[in-house]
Protein backbone atom coordinates (compact mmCIF):
# COMPACT_ATOMS: atom_id res chain seq x y z
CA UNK A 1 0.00 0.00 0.00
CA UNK A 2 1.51 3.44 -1.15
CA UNK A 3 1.43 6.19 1.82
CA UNK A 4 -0.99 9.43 1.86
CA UNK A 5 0.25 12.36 1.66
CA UNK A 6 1.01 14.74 4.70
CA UNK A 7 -0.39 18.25 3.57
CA UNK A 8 1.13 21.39 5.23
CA UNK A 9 -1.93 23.84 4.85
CA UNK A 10 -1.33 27.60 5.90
CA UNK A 11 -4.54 29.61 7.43
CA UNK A 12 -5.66 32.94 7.72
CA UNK A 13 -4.02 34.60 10.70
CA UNK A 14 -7.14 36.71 11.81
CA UNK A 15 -9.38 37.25 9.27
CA UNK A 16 -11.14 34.12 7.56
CA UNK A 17 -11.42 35.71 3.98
CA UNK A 18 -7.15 35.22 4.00
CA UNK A 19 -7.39 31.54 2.80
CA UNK A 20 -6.50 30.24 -0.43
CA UNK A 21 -8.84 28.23 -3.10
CA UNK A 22 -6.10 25.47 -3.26
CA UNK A 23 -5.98 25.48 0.76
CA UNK A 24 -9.82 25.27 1.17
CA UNK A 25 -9.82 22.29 -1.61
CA UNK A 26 -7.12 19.98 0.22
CA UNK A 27 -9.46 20.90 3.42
CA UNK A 28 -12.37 19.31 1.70
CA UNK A 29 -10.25 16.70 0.00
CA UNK A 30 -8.25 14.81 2.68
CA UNK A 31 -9.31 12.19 5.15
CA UNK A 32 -8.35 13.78 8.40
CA UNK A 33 -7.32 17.65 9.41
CA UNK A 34 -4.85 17.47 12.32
CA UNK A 35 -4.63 21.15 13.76
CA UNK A 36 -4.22 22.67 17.65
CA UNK A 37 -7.73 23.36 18.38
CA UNK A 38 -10.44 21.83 17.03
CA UNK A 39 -12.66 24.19 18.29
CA UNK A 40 -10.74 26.95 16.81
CA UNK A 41 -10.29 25.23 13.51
CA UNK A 42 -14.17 24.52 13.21
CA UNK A 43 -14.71 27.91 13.17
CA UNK A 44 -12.85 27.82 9.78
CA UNK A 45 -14.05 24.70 8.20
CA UNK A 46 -17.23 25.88 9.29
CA UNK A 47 -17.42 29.44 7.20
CA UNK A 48 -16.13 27.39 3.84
CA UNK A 49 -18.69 24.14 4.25
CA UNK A 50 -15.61 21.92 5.13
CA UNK A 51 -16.63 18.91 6.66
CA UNK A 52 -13.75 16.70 6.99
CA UNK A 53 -13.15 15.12 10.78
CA UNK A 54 -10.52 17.02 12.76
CA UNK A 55 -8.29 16.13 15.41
CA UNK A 56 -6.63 18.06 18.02
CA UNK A 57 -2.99 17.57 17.81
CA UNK A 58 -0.71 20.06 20.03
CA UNK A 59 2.31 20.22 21.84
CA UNK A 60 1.62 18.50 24.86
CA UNK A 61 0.61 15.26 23.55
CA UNK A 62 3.28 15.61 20.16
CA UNK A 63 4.51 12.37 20.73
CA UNK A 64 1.37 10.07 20.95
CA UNK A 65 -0.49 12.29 18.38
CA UNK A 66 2.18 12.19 16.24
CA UNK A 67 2.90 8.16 16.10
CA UNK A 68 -1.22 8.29 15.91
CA UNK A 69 -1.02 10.46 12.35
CA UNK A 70 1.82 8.41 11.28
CA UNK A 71 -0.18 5.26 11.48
CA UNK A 72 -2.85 6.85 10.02
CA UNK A 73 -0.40 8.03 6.87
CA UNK A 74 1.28 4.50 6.60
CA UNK A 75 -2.39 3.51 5.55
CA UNK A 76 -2.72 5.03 2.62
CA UNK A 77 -4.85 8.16 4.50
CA UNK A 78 -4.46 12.20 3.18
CA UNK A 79 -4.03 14.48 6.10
CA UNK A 80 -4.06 18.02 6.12
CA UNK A 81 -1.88 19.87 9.23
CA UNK A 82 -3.53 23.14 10.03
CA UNK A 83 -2.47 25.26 13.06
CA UNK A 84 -4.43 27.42 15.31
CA UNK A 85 -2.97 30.60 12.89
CA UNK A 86 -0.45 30.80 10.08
CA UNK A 87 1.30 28.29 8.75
CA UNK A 88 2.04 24.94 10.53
CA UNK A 89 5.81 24.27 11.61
CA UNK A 90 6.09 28.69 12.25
CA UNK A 91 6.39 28.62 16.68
CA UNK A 92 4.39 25.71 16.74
CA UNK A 93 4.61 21.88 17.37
CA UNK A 94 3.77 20.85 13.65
CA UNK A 95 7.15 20.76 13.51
CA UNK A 96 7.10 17.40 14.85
CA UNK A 97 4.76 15.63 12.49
CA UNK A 98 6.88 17.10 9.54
CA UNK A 99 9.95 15.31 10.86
CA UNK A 100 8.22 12.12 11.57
CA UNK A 101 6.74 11.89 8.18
CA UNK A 102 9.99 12.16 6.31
CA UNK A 103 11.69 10.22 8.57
CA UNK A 104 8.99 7.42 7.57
CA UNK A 105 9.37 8.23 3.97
CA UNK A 106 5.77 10.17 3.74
CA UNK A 107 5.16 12.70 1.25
CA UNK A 108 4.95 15.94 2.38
CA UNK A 109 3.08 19.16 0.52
CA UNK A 110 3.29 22.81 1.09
CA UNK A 111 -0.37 24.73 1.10
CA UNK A 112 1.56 27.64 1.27
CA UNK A 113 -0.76 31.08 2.78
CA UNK A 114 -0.50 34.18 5.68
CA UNK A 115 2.39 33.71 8.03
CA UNK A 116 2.35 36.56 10.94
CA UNK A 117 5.92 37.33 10.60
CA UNK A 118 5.86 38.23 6.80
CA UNK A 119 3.00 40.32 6.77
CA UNK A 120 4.68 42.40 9.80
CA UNK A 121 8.29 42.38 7.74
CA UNK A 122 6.00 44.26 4.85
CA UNK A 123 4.68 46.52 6.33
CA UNK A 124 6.99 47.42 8.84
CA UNK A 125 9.24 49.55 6.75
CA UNK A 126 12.53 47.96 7.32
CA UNK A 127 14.63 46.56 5.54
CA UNK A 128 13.17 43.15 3.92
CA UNK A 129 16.11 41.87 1.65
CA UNK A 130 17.37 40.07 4.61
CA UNK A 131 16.18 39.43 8.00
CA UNK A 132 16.42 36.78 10.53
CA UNK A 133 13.70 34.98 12.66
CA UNK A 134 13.64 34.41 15.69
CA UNK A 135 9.78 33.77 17.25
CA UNK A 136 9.29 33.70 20.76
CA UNK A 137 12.84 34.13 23.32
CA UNK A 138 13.20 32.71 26.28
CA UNK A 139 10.80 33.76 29.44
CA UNK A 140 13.92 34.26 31.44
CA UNK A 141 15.34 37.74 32.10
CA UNK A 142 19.02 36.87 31.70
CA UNK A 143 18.67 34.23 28.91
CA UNK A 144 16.92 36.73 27.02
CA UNK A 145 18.94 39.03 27.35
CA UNK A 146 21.70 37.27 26.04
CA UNK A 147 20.03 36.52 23.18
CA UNK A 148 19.34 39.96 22.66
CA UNK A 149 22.85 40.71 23.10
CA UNK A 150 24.00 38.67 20.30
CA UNK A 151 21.52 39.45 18.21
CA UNK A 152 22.26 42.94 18.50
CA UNK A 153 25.65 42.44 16.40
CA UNK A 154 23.17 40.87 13.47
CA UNK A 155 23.44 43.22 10.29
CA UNK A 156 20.22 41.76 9.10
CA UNK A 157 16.39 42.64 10.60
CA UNK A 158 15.30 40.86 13.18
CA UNK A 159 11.60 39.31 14.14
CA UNK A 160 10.35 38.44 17.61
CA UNK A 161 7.31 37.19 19.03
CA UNK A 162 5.98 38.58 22.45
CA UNK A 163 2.58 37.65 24.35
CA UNK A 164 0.46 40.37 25.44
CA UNK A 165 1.57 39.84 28.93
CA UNK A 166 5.59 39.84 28.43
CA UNK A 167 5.64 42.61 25.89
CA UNK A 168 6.40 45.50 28.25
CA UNK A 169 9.52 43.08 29.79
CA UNK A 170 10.42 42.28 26.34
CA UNK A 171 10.77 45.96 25.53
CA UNK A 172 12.47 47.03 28.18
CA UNK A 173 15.52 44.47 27.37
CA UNK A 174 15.21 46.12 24.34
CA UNK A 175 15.95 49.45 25.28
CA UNK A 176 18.49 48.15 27.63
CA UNK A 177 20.69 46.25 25.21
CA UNK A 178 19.84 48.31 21.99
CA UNK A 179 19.12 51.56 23.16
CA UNK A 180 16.40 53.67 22.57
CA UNK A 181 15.84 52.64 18.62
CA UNK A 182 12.86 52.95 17.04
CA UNK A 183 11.19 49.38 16.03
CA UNK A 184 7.99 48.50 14.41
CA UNK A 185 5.35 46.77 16.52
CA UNK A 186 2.16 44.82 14.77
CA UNK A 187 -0.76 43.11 17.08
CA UNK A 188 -3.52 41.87 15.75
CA UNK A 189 -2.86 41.73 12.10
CA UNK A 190 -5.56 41.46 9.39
CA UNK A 191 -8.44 41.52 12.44
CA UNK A 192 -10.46 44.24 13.34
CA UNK A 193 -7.79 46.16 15.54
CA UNK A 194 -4.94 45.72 13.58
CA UNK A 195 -2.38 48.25 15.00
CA UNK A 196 1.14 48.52 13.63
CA UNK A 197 3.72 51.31 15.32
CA UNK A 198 6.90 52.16 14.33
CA UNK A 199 8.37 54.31 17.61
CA UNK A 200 11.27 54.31 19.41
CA UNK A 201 11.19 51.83 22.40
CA UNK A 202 10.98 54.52 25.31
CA UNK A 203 7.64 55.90 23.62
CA UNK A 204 6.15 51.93 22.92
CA UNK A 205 6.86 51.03 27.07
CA UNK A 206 5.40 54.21 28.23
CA UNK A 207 2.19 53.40 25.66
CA UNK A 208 1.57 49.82 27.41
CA UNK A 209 1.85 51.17 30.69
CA UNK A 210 -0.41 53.15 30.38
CA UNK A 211 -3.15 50.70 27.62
CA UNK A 212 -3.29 47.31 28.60
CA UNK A 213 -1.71 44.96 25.92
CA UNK A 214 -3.42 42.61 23.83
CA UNK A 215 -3.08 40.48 21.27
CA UNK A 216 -0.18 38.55 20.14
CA UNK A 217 2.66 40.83 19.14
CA UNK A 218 5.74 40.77 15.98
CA UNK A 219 8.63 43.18 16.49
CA UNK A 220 10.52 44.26 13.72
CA UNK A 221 13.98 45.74 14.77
């Protein structure tokens, strides 16, 4: 029996109308949609008439979803990895199904669609030609400040991550190991209160002091 084919399917990262005709098809057409939250993902398949079973695979249970899928691909079944936002593999554990299925000789497909930390780079205003990638640092003070040191001698822009409730921390390492540059900020992109600033750092920590954070955040410096 030849294997299915492991599909890695990029959605919309806020609004639903982001998705591609080729990504909604391979929805429709596979067996089984593995994503992070099936309650989440419904929402999706639920707008475009999808009705193809879902299961929750995330990063707690990697390992036993991911032998699970493999079986599943061994057996001739078409599934489709979705995450929560973006596209699977970016700062999330659909890394770990990718690996498995070429380790087991499994096809593999890009659905390729919106990642967060492209549409940021765009619009940001910085330099684009080359940039580096760097998602979420470390919750630790000191360890991310290290990283920020070294990545401070980087010629090329850099993208981070930050939760709503770490960005204030996150920007005040900033300031400390940078100075007070100005960097671009996005939250919330393509939903209804998309926000994208390009300040210096002082002006961006005195702005979340003073209006609760929300939304997950890309910094561009």
């Amino acid at each position: 029996m030849n294997p299915g084919t492991l599909y890695i399917v990029s959605t919309p990262i806020g609004n639903l109308e982001d998705i591609t005709l080729r990504a909604i098809r391979t929805l429709k057409e596979v067996d089984l949609i593995a994503c992070e939250d099936t309650r989440h993902t419904r929402i999706l398949t639920s707008k475009y008439g999808i009705s193809t079973p879902l299961v929750s695979y995330f990063q707690y249970k990697k390992i036993q979803k991911g032998e699970f899928l493999i079986g599943k691909l061994k057996n001739g079944k078409n599934i489709a990895l979705a995450s929560d936002a973006g596209t699977p593999g970016i700062s999330d554990p659909g890394v770990h199904i990718i690996r498995l299925a070429l380790e087991n000789k499994i096809p593999v497909v890009s659905i390729p669609g919106p990642t967060a930390l492209i549409a940021a780079l765009t619009v940001s205003g910085k330099p684009t030609h080359k940039f580096v990638y760097e998602g979420f640092l470390s919750n630790k003070s000191s360890q991310r400040r290290r990283r920020l040191k070294e990545l401070s001698e980087e010629k090329r822009t850099v993208i981070l991550y930050e939760s709503p409730h770490r960005i204030v921390r996150m920007l005040t390492d900033i300031l400390e190991v940078y100075g007070d540059i100005e960097i671009a900020l996005a939250r919330e992109l393509t939903k209804k209160f998309e926000e994208v600033r390009r300040e210096r750092v002082s002006s961006l920590i005195q702005h979340f002091k003073s209006t609760p954070p929300r939304g997950e955040f890309v910094l561009i410096i």
